[in-house]
C-alpha atoms as a PDB file:
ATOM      1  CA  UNK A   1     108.283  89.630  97.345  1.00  0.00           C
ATOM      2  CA  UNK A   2     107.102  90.534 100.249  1.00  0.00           C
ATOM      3  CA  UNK A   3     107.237  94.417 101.506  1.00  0.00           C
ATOM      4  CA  UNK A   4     107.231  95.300 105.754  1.00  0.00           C
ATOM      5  CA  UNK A   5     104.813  97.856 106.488  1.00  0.00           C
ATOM      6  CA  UNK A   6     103.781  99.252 110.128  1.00  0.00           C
ATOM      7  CA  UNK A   7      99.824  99.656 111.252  1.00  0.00           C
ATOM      8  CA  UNK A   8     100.824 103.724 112.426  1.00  0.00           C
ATOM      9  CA  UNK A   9     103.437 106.188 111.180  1.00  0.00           C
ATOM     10  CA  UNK A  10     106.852 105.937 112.294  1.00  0.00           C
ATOM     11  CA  UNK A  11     108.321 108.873 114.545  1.00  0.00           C
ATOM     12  CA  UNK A  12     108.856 111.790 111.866  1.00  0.00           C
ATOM     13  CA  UNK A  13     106.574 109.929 109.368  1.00  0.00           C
ATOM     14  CA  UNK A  14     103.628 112.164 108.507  1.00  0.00           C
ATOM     15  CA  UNK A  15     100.692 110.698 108.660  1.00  0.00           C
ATOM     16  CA  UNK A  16      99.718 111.464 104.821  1.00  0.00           C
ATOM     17  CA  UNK A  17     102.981 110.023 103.909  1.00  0.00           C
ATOM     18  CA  UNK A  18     102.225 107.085 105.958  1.00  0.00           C
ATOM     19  CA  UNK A  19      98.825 106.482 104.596  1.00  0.00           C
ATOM     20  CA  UNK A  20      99.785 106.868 101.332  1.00  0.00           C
ATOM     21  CA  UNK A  21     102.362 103.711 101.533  1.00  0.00           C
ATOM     22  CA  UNK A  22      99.544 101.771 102.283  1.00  0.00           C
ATOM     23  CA  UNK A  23      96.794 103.430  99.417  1.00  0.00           C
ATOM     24  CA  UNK A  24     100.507 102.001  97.474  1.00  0.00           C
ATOM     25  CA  UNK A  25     100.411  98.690  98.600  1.00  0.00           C
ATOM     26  CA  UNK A  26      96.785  97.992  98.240  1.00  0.00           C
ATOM     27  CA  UNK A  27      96.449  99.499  94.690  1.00  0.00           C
ATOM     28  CA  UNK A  28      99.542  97.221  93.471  1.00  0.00           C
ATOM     29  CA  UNK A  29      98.582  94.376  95.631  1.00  0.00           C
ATOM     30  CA  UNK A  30     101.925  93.023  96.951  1.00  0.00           C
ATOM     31  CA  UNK A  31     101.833  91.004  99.572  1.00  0.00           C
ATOM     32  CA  UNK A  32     102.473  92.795 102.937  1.00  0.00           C
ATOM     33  CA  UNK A  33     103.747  91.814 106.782  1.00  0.00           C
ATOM     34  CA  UNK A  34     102.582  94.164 109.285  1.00  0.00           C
ATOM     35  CA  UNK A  35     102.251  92.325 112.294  1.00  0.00           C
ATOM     36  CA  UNK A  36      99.255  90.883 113.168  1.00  0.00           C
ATOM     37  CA  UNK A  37      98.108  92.266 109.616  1.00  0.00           C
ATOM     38  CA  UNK A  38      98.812  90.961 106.424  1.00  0.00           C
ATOM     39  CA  UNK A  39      98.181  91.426 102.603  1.00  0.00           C
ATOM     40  CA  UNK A  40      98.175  88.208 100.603  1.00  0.00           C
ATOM     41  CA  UNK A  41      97.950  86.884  96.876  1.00  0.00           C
ATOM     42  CA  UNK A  42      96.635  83.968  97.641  1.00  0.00           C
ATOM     43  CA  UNK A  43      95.098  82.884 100.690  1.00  0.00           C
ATOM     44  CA  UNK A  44      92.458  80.313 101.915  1.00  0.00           C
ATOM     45  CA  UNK A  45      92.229  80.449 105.464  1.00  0.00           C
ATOM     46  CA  UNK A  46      88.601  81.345 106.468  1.00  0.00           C
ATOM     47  CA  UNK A  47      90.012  82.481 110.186  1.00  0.00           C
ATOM     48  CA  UNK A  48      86.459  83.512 111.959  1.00  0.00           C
ATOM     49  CA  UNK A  49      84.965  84.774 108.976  1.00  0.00           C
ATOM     50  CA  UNK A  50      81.381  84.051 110.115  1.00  0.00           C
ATOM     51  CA  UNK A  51      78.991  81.768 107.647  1.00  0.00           C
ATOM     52  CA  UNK A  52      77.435  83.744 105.119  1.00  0.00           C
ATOM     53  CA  UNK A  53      80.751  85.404 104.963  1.00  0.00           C
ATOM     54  CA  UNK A  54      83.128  82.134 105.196  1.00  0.00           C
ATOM     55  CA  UNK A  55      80.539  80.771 101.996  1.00  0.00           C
ATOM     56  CA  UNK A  56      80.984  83.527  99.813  1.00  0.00           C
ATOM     57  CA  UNK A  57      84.422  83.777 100.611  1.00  0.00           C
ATOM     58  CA  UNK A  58      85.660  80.402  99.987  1.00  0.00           C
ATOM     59  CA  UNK A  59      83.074  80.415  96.585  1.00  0.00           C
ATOM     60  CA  UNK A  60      84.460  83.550  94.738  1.00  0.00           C
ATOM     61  CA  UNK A  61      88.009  81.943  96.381  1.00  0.00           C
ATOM     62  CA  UNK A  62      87.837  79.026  94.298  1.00  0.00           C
ATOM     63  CA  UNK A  63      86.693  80.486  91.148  1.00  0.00           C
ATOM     64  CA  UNK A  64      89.614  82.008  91.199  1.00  0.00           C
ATOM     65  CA  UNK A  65      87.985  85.686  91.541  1.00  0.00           C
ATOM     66  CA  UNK A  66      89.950  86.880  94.768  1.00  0.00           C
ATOM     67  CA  UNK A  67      93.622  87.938  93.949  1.00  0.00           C
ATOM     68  CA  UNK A  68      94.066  89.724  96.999  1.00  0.00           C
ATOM     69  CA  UNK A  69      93.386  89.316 100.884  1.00  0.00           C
ATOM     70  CA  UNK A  70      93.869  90.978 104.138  1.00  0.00           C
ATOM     71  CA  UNK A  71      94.108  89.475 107.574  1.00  0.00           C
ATOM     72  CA  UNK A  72      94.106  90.333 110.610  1.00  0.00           C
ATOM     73  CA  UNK A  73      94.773  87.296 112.658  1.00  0.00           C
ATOM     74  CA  UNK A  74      94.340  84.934 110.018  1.00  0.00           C
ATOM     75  CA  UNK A  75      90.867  85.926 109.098  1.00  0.00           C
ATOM     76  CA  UNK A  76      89.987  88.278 105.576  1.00  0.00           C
ATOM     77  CA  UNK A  77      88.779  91.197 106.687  1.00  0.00           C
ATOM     78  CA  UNK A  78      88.984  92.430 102.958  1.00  0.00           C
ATOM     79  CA  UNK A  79      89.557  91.445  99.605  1.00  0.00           C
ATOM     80  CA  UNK A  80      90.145  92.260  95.964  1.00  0.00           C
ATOM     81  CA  UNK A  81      87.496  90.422  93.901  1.00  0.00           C
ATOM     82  CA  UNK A  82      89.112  90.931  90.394  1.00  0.00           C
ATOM     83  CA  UNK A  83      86.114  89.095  88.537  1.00  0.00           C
ATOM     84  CA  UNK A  84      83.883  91.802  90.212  1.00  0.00           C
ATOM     85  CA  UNK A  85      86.157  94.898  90.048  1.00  0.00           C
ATOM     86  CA  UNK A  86      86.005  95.607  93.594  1.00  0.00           C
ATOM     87  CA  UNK A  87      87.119  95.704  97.225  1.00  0.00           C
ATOM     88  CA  UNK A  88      85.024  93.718  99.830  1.00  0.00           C
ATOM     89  CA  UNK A  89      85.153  94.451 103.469  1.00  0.00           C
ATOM     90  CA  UNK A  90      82.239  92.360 105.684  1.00  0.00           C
ATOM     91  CA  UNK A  91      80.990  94.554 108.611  1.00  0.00           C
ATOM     92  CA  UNK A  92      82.068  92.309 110.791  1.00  0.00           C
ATOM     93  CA  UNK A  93      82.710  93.033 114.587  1.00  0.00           C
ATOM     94  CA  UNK A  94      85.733  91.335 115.813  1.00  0.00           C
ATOM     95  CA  UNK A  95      88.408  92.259 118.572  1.00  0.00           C
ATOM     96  CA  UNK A  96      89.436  95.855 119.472  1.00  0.00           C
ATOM     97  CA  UNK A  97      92.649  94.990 117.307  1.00  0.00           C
ATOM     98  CA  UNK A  98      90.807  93.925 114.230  1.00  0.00           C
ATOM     99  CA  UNK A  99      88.515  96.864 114.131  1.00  0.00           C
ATOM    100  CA  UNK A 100      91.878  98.757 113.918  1.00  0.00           C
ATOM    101  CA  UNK A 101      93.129  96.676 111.286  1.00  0.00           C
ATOM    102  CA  UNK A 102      89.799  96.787 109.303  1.00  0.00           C
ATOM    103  CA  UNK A 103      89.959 101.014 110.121  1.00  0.00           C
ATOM    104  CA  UNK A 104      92.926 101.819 109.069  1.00  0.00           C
ATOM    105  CA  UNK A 105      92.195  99.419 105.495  1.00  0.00           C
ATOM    106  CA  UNK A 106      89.015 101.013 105.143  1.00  0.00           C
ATOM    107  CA  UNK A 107      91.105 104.488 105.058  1.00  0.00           C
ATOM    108  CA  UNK A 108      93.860 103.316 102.851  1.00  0.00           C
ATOM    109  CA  UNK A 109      91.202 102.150 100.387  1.00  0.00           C
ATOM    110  CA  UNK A 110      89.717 105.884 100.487  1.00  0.00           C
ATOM    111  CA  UNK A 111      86.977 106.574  97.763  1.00  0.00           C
ATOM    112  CA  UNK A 112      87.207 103.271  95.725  1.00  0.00           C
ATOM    113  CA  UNK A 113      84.099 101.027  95.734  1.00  0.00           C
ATOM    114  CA  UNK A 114      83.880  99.256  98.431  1.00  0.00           C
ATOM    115  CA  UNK A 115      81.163  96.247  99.176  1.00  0.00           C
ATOM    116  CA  UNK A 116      80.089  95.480 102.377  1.00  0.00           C
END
């Protein structure tokens, strides 16, 4: 299944309600649409994941430790590494649209550990 969500609160949508559908969706890891952004149980797409990044990507990919990506624009700009027990989010600079994306992720994740 796969749930619709939108990258800013709807008119009359508070913004803590908002945010907290996507804390949801992360923490239960079902895959998302939300435009140019999307959540996804398995993916292999590298996108422009630069090298060091693309590498460890596409190792702890095929080990079977990633169970969840997120993309903006076909590229992981985060992941659950189940193996390790945390999120991963490269500090990556990409287009103004993608450091939204990888913003408004980095919120919805809030205090969990987070690699980078």
């Amino acid at each position: 299944m796969t749930i619709t969500l939108t990258t800013r609160p709807s008119r009359g949508q508070s913004y803590v309600d908002w945010r907290g559908i996507w804390e949801n969706a992360l923490n239960a890891r079902v895959d998302f649409n939300a435009g140019a952004l999307a959540g996804r149980q398995e993916w292999h797409d590298i996108g422009q994941l630069p090298g060091d990044w693309a590498r460890t990507f596409t190792t702890r990919t095929n080990v079977g430790a990633i169970v969840f990506v997120v993309c903006s624009y076909r590229t992981p700009i985060a992941w659950f590494d189940a193996e390790a027990g945390h999120w991963v989010m490269p500090e990556v600079k990409y287009s103004n649209t993608t450091s939204k994306h990888q913003s408004l992720v980095r919120s919805a994740l809030g205090d969990r550990e987070v690699l980078s």
